[in-house]
Structures are given as C-alpha cells and as structure tokens.
Protein backbone atom coordinates (compact mmCIF):
# COMPACT_ATOMS: atom_id res chain seq x y z
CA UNK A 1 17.32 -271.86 -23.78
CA UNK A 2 13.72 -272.66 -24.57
CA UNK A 3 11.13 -272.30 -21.21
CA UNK A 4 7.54 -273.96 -21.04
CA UNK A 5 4.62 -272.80 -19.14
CA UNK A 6 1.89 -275.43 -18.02
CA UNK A 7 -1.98 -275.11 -17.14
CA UNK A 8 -3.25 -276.55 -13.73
CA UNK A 9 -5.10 -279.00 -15.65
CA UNK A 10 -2.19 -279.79 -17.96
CA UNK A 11 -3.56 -279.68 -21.30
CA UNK A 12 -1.98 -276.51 -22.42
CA UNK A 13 1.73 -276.42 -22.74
CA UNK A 14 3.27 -272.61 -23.86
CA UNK A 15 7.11 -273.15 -24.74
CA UNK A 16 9.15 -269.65 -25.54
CA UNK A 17 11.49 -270.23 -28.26
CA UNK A 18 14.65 -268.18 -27.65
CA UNK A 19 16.44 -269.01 -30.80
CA UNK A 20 13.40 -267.84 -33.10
CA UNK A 21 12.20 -265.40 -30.68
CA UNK A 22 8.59 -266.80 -30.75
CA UNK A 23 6.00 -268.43 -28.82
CA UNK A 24 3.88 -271.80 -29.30
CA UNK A 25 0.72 -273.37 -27.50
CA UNK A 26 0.14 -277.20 -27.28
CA UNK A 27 -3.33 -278.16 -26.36
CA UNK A 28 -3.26 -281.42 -25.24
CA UNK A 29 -6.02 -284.30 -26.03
CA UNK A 30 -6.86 -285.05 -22.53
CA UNK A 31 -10.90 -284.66 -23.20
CA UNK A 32 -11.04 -282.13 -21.26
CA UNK A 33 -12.72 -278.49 -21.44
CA UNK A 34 -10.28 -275.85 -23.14
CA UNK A 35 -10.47 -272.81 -20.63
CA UNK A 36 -9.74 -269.64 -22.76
CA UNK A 37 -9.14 -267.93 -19.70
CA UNK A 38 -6.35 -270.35 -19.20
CA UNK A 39 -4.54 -269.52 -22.56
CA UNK A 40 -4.52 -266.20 -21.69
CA UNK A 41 -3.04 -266.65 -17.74
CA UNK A 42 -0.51 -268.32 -19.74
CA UNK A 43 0.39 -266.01 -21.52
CA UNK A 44 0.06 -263.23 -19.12
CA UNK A 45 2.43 -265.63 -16.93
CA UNK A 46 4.80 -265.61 -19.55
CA UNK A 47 5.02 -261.90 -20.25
CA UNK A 48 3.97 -261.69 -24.11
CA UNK A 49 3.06 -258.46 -24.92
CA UNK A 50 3.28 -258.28 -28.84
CA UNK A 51 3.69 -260.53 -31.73
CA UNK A 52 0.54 -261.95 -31.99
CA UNK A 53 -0.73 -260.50 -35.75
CA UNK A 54 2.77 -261.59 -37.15
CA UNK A 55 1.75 -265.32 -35.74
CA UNK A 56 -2.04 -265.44 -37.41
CA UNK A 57 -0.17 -264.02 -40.56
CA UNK A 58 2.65 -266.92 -40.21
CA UNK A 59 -0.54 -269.30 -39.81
CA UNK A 60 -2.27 -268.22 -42.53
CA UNK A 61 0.92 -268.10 -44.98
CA UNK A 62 2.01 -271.57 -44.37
CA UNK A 63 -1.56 -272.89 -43.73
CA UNK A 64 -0.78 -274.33 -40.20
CA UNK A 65 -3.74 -276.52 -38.73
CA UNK A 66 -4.51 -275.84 -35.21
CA UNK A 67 -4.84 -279.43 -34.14
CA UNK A 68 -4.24 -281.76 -30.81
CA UNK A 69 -0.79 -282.57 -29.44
CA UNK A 70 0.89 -279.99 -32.04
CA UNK A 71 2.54 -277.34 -30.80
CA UNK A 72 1.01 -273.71 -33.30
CA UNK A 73 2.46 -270.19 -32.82
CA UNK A 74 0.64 -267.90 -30.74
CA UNK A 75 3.28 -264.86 -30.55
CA UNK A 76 6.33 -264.07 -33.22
CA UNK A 77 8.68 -261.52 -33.25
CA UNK A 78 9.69 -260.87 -37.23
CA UNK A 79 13.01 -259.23 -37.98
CA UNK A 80 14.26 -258.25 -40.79
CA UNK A 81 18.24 -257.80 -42.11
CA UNK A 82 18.80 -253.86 -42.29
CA UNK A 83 20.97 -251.69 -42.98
CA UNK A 84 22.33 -248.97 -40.71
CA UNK A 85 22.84 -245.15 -41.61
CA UNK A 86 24.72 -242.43 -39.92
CA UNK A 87 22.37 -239.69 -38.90
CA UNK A 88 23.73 -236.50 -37.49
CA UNK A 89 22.21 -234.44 -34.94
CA UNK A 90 23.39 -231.29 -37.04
CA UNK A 91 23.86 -230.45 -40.56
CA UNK A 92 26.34 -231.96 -42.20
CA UNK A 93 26.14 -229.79 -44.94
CA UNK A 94 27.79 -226.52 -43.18
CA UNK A 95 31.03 -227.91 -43.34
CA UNK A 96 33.98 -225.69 -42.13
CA UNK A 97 37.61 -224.52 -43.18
CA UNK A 98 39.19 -223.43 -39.94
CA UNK A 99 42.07 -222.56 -41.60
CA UNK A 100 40.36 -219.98 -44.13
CA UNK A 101 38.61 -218.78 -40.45
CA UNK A 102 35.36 -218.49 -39.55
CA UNK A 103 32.40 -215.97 -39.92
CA UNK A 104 29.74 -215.16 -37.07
CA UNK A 105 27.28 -215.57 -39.86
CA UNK A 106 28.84 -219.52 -40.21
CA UNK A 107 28.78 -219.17 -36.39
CA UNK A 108 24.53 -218.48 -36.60
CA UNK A 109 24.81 -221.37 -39.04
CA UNK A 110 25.69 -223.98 -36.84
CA UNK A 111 24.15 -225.84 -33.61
CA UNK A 112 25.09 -225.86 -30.16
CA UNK A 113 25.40 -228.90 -28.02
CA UNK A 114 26.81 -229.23 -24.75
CA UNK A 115 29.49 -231.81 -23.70
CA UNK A 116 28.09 -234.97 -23.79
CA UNK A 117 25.53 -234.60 -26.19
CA UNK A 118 25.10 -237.35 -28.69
CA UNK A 119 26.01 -235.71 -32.60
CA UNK A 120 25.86 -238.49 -34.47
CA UNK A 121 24.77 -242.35 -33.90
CA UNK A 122 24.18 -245.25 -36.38
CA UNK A 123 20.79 -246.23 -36.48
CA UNK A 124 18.07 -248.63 -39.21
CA UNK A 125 15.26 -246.41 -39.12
CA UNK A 126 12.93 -249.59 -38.11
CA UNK A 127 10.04 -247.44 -38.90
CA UNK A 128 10.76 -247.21 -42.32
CA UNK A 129 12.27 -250.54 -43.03
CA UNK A 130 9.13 -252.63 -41.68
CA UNK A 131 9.25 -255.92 -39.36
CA UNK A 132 8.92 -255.64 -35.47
CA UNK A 133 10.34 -253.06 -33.65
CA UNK A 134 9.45 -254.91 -30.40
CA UNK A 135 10.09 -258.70 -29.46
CA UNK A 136 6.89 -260.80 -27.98
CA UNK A 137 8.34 -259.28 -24.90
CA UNK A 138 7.57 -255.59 -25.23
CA UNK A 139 11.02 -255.05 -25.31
CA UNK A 140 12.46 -252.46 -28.30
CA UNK A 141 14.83 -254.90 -30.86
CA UNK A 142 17.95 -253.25 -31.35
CA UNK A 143 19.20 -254.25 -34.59
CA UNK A 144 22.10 -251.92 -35.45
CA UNK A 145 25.28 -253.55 -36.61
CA UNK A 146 28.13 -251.15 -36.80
CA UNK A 147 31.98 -251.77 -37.89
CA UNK A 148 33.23 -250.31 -35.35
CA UNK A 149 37.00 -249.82 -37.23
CA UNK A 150 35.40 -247.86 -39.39
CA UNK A 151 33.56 -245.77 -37.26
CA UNK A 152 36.35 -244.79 -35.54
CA UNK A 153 37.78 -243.31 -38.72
CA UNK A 154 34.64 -240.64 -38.62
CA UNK A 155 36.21 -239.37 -35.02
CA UNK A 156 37.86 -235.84 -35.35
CA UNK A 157 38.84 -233.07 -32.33
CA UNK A 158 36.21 -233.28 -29.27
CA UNK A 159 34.37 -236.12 -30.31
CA UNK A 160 34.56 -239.70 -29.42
CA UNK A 161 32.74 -242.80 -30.34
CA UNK A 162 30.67 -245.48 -28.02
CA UNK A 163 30.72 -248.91 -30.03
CA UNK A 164 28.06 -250.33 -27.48
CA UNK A 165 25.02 -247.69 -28.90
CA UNK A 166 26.81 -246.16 -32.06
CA UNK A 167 26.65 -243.10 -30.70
CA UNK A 168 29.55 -240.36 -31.27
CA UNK A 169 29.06 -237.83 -28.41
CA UNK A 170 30.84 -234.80 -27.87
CA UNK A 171 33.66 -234.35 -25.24
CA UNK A 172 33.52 -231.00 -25.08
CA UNK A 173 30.34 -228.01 -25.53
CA UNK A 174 30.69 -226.48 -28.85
CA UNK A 175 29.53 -226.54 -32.65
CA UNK A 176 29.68 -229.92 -34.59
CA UNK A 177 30.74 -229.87 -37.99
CA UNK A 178 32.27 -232.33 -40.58
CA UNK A 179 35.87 -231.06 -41.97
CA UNK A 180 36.99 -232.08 -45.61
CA UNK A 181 37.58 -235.20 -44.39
CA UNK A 182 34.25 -236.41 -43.23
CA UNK A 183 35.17 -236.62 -39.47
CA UNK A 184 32.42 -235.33 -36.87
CA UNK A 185 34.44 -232.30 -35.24
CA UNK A 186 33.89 -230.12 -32.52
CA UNK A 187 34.48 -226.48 -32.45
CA UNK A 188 35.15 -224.98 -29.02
CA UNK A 189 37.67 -222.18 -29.71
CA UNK A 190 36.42 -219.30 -32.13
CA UNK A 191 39.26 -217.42 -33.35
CA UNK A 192 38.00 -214.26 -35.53
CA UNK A 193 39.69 -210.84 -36.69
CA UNK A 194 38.49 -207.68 -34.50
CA UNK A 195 37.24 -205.99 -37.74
CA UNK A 196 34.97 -208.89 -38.49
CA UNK A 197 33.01 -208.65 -35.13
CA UNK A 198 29.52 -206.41 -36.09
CA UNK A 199 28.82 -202.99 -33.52
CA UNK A 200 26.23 -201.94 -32.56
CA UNK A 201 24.43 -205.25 -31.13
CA UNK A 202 25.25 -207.81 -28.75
CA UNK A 203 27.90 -211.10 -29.70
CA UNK A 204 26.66 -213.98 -27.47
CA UNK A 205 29.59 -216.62 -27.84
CA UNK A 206 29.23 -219.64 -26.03
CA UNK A 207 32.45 -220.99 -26.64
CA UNK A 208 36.54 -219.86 -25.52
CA UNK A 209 37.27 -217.28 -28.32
CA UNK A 210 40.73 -215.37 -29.59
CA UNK A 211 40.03 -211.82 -31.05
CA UNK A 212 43.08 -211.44 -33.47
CA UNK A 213 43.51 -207.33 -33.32
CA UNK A 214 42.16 -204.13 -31.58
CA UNK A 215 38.34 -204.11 -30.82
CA UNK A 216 36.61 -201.15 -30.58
CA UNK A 217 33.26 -200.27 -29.84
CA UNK A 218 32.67 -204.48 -29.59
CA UNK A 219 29.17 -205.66 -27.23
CA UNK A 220 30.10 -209.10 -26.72
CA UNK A 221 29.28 -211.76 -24.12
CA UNK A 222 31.88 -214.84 -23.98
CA UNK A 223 30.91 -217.85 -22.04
CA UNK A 224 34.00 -218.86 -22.44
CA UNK A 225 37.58 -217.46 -21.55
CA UNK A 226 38.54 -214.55 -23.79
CA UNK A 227 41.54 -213.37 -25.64
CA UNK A 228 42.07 -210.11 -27.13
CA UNK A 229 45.44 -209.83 -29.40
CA UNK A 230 45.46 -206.09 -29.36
CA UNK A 231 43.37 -203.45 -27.00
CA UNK A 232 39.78 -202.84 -25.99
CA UNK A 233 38.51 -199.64 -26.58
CA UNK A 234 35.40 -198.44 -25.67
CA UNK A 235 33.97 -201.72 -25.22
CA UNK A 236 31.21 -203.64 -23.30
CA UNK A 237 32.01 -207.31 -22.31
CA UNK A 238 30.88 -209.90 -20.10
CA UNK A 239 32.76 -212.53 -19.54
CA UNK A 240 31.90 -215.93 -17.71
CA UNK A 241 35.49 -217.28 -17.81
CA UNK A 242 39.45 -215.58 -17.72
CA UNK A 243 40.01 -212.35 -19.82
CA UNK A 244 43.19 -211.45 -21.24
CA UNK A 245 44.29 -208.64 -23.22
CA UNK A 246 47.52 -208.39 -24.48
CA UNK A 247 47.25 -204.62 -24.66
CA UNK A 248 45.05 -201.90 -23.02
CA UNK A 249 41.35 -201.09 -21.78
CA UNK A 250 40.86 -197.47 -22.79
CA UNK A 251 37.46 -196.43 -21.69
CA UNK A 252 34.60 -198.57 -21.54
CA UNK A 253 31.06 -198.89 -23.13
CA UNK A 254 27.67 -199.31 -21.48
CA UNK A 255 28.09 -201.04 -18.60
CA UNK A 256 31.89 -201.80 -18.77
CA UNK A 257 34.02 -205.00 -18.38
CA UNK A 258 32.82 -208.04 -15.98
CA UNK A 259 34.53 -210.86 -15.55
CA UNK A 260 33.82 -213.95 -13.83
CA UNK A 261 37.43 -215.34 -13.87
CA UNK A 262 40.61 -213.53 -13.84
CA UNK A 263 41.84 -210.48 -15.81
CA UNK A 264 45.02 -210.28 -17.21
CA UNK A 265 46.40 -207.04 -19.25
CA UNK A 266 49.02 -204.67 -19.77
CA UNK A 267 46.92 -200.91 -18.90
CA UNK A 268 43.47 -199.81 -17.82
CA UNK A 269 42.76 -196.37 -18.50
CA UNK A 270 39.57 -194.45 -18.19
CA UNK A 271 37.51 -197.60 -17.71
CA UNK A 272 34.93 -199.55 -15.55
CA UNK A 273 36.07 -202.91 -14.71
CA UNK A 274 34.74 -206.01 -12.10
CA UNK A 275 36.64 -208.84 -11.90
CA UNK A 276 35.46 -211.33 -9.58
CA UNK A 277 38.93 -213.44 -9.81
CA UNK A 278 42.12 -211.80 -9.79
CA UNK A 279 43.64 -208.97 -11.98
CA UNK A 280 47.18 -209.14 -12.90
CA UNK A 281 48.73 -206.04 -15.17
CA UNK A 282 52.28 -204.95 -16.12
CA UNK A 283 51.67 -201.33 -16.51
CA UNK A 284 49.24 -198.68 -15.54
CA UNK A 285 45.93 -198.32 -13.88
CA UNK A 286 44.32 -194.91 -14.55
CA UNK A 287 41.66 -192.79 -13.90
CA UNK A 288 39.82 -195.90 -13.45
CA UNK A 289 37.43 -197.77 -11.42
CA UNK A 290 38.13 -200.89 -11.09
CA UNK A 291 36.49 -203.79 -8.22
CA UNK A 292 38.00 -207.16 -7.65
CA UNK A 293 37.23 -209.71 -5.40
CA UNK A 294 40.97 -211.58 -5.14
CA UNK A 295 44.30 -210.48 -5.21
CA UNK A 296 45.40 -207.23 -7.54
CA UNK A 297 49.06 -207.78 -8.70
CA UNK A 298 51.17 -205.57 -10.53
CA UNK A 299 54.73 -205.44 -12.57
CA UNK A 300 57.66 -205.34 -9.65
CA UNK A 301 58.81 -202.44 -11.24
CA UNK A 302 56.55 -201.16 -13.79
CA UNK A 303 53.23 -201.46 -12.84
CA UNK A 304 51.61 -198.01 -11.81
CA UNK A 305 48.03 -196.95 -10.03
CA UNK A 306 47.24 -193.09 -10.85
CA UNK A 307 44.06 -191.59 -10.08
CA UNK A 308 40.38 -193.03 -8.92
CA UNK A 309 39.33 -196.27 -7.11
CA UNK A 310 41.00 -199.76 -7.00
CA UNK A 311 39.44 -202.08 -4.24
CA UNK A 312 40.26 -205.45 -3.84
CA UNK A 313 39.05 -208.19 -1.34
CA UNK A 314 42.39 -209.65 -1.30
CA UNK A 315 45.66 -207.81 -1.11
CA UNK A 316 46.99 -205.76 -3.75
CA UNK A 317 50.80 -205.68 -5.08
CA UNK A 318 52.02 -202.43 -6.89
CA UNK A 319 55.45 -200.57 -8.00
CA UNK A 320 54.52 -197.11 -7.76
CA UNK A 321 51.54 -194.78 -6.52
CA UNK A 322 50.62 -191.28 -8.10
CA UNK A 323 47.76 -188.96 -8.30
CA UNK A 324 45.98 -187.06 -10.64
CA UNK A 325 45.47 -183.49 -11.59
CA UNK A 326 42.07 -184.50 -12.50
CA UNK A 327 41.07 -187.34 -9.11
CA UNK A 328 42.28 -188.09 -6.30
CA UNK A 329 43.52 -191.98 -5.84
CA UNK A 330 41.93 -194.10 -3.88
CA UNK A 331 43.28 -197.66 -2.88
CA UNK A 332 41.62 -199.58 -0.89
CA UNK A 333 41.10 -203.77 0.36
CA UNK A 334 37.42 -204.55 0.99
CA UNK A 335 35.39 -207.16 1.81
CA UNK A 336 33.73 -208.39 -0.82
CA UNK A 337 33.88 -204.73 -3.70
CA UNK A 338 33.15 -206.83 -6.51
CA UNK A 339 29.06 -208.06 -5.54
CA UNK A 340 28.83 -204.88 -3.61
CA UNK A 341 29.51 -202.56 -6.50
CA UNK A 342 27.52 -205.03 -9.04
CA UNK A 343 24.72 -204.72 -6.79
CA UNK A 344 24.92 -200.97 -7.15
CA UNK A 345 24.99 -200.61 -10.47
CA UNK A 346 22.08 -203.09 -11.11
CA UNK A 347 20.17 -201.52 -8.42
CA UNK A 348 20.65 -198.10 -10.53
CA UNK A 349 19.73 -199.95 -13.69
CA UNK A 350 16.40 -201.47 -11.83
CA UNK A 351 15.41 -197.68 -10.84
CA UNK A 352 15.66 -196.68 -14.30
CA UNK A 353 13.66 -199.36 -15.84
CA UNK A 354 10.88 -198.72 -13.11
CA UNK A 355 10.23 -195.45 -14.80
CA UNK A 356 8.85 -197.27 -17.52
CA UNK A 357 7.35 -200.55 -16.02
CA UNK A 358 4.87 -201.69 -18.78
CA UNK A 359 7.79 -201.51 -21.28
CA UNK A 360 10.63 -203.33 -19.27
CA UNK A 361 8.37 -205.54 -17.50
CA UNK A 362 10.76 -208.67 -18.94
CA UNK A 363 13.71 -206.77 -18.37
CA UNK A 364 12.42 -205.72 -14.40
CA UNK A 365 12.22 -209.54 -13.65
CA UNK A 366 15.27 -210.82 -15.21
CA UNK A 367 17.19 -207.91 -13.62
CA UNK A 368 15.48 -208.86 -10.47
CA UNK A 369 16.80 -212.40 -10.87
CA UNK A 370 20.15 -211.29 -10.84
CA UNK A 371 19.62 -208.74 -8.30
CA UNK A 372 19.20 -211.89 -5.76
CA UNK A 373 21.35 -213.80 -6.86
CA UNK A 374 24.05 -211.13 -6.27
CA UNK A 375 22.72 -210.69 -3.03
CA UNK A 376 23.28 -214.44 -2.30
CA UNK A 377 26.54 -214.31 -3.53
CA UNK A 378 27.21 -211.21 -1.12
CA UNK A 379 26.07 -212.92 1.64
CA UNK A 380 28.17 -215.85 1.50
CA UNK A 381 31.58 -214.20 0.98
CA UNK A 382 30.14 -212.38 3.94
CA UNK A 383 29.67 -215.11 6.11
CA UNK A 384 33.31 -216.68 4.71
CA UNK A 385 34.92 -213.96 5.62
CA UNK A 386 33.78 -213.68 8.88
CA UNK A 387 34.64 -217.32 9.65
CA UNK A 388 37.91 -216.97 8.00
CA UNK A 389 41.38 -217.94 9.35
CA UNK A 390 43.51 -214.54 10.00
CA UNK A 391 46.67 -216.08 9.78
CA UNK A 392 47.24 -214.49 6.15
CA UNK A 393 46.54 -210.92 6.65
CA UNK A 394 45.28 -208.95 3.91
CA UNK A 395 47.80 -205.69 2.79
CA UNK A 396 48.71 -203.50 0.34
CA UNK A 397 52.03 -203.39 -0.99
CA UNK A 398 54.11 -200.53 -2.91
CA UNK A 399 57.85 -201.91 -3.63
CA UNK A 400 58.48 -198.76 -5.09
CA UNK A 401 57.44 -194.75 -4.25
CA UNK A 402 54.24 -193.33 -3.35
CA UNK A 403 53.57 -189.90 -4.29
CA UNK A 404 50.32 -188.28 -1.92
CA UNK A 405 47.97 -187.37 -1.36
CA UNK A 406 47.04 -190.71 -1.60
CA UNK A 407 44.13 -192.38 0.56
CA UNK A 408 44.73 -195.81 1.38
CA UNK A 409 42.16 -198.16 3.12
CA UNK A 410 42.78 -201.75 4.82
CA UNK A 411 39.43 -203.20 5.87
CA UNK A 412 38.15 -200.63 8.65
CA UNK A 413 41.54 -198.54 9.13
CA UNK A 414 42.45 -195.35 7.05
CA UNK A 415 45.79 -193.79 5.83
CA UNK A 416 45.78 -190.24 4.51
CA UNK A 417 49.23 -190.31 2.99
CA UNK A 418 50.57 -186.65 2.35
CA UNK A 419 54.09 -187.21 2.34
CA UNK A 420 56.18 -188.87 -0.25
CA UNK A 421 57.01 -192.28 0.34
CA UNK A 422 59.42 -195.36 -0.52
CA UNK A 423 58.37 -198.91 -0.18
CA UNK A 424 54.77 -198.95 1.78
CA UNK A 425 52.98 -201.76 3.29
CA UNK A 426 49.70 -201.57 5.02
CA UNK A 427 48.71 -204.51 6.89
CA UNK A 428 45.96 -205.83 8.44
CA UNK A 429 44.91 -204.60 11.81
CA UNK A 430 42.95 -206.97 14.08
C-alpha cells in the first residue's frame, strides 16, 4: 500500500511506492515559493535514508524532466535477481571417514563450534553481486531464496536446518564436517585406539571420547565423558564429565585422575584419584588414595578396600575390608574430601611455583584462579551441609568381613577396629 506525505503549504506531495520500493516528489504549480527545507522535512518525515544516487542515475538514464504536477523519483531502492551459495563456517574440504577412524592430527584439522553455532547458511554475497544492499529505508534487503526440500537433504547427525534465515546450526558442540555424501555433520564422540594417543604432552578433547584399548602413560583432558575399553596405567586425566574404565587404574601420573562426574571401574591400585560425583567399582581398591564427594559403592560380594585412604562425603558400600603389610587402611566419610584435598594439592603446587615467580608468573595466576574457585566451591557444600536434613544418615557399610586393624571414621566419631569382624555398619552419630 502506497503512503503520501504533504507540505503545510501543499505544493509538495512525497508518495512511497511499496510495490517498487521507491520514492517520488510532486511539486505542485500553486505559484508559490519552493522551500528546500520543506523537501527535506519530508523526507526526514518519511524516514528515507538511502536510495537517492540510484534515483539521479534512474533520471538521468531515462531522461526524466523535473517539471510541475509530475510526480519524479527522489529515492530508489535497485535489486537485482541473485543467486544464493552455501558458505560453510568450516572447511569443507577435511572431509571425514568415521568408519576408517579418526586421527588427532584430523582432530587439529578441524574447527570447534559450540551447540548452536551457525555452520553453514545460504547467502548472495550482495557485496559482490552489486545493486542495493539497503532499501530507501535503511533497512538491510534480504534477498536469499532457498529450496528449502533441498536443503534439508544437506542435514546429517547434530545438525539441523532453519528455512526462515538458511542457516544450518549445530545441535550439539563438536567438529563440523561434510561425509561422502555432502551432508553438514557433527562430530561429538571421538572414538580412537589407545596406541594412537601421543605421550608425553597434553590431549585437550573437547568432545565425549571412547579409548578402544589400554592407555598408558596418556596426559589427556576430556571435556566430555570418557571411556576407556581396557586399563589406565600410569596416567594423568582430567575429566569434566563421567569416567569409566572397563578395567583398572594402576598407578597414576602427575597429578592423578579428577573427575568432575562419576567414576565407574573394575580396580584402583596404587593410584591418586578425586571424583567429585560418585565412584562405583566391582573389585579392589588398593594402596590407594582416593577422595569423593558422593556415595562410594562397591560389588555385594566382590568388591574389596585394602590399604590407604578412601573418604567419601556420602556413605560408602563395601564387601570386604583388609589391610596391608605395607599401610594401614583408612576409611573414612567426610564432609566435603574431594575440594578439601584439591585445595591441598594446588596449594602445594602454588608453593612450588613461588620458588620461581618470574617464570610461572602465568601459571601463579591461573592456579590462583582455581585456588578460589575451589575455595567457593568448599564453602558452599559447607554451608549445605550444615543446613542439611539428617533424616538420611551418612554410614559405612561392610556386608561381608573386616579384617583390623582397620580405622574407620564417620564425620567426628572414630573406630579403631582390632578385632575381626562380619557385616559392619557405622552410622551417623548426632
């Protein structure tokens, strides 16, 4: 629908035509005085912004007279037919064959976006194709036609498509890629072989990942939940999600294992492990220190602690209890081991890298960061525990026997166990 804008005076008339997306003055033969500053309240009244070269050009090319009582073009918006193009956001060209498996130097290769990133869109580069890129308006022309059938042919695993902007956007953080067929994929489980993962530096993965095999000697740090197919030995990992390993943690490396979710394995033995969910193993736990802030379940009848430290700040469910030749054992439910014993060992770490302080100074203030931020974190499981309900009392549970000396601890009350014992449970005391 065309609109009209009049002078005061009435001798200029400025009608927006929608259709043509253009604008057109009238000046009327009334005898009176043409106020410039008129024309342009007008057209400040009406809101053009742009289009006013493309309307002396449109003059000049059809040789338009400017005369009385005939309406001439002040503002024009020219568009041009185009073409759209799919543009990725990453390079197409890196294609993957998941079923030949994957590389970490494919896995440098690619790009990481984050769920809900846009990885591909249709778009006519208006830029390059010429015309206006804005209407008289100010407003950007969107000119992008896409078949939207066909579009939806290009969607693989984690991606889907939004016919209103031509975007594709991912559903899920990972690495886009085309496959053989041309679809926009994305990867968000890396599955690799243990004896294809480098030692000797640190594996950042962003992404869930399967190890297939026993990893030894592996630095790697998982933002995502992590499988191992085999054992860990001698190993450093950080994990921000669930670790499980469908064998054994013998020993640790550096700083040990820390995980942000829940463990699940079959034995720990001679190792360092945090676990700030729950750990749940079917055999033994030895020689071992291991912290967890939830629950600690073992096998009914096959799980086994022997030797060292296991604290908890839930309860903990085992078969049998033995010492060592080598340490005593030590079981114990805490409030809040895991941040407490973090905040040790990265208090230790921060004394050590004050002996050199011109050297470490990045190292000092990220270390710092997360020296507070485990102090926050200590605090409020602090403050939840005080203000928790005590209706489900915290214990520790042996189905089976208990062979001293052992040294059980429930919150603030201690058990020296020297005799030999069937089916023990320590409970909470108020």
């Amino acid at each position: 629908m065309n609109k009209t804008f009049t002078n005061k005076t009435g001798n200029l008339i400025l009608e927006l035509r929608q259709e043509t997306r253009s604008a057109w003055l009238t000046i009327k033969k009334t005898g009176k005085l043409i106020d410039e500053g008129d024309i342009l309240a007008l057209i400040d009244e009406a809101g053009i912004k742009y289009g006013f070269d493309e309307a002396m050009r449109n003059i000049r090319e059809n040789s338009l007279e400017k005369e009385f009582d005939v309406p001439f073009p002040i503002a024009i918006s020219s568009e041009r037919e185009t073409s759209s193009a799919l543009r990725y956001n990453f390079n197409p060209e890196l294609q993957l064959n998941l079923a030949h498996g994957i590389s970490f130097t494919d896995l440098e290769k690619l790009k990481f976006m984050n769920s809900g990133s846009c990885v591909a869109l249709y778009s006519n580069n208006i830029f390059e194709q010429g015309g206006s890129i804005y209407d008289i308006f100010g407003e950007l022309i969107n000119r992008t036609s896409v078949d939207a059938e066909q579009a939806k042919l290009l969607v693989g695993d984690g991606v889907s498509f939004e016919p209103s902007t031509g975007e594709f956007i991912a559903q899920k953080s990972g690495y886009p890629f085309l496959d053989e067929q041309e679809r926009i994929n994305v990867l968000n489980l890396l599955i690799v072989h243990a004896e294809d993962i480098p030692t000797g530096a640190i594996i950042n993965i962003p992404i869930d990942t399967i190890v297939q095999g026993n990893l030894a000697y592996g630095n790697l740090r998982c933002e995502g939940n992590l499988t191992i197919k085999g054992d860990l030995h001698s190993c450093q990992i950080v994990c921000a999600g669930d670790l499980y390993v469908e064998g054994e943690i013998i020993g640790t490396h550096g700083k040990g294992i820390d995980v942000s979710g829940d463990l699940n394995c079959h034995n720990i033995r001679e190792a360092r492990v945090f676990c700030n969910g729950q750990i749940r193993f079917a055999g033994i736990i030895e020689s071992s220190f291991v912290v967890c802030s939830n629950d600690i379940y073992g096998d009914e009848v096959n799980s086994e602690i022997r030797g060292d430290t296991i604290q908890a700040g839930g309860s903990i469910s085992i078969a049998t209890v033995k010492p060592t030749p080598a340490s005593k054992t030590e079981i114990e439910v805490a409030i809040s081991p895991y941040y407490r014993a973090l905040l040790m060992q990265k208090t230790r770490e921060l004394v050590q890298l004050k002996e050199d302080p011109e050297a470490n100074a990045l190292e000092i203030v990220d270390l710092q960061r997360k020296i507070k931020t485990c102090e926050a974190n200590l605090d409020d499981q602090l403050n939840s525990f005080l203000m928790r309900s005590t209706e489900h009392k915290k214990s520790i549970k042996v189905l089976g026997e208990v062979h001293p000396p052992v040294l059980f601890r429930v919150l603030k009350h201690t058990y020296h166990l020297k005799n030999h014992e069937n089916n023990l449970e320590l409970v909470e005391k108020a």
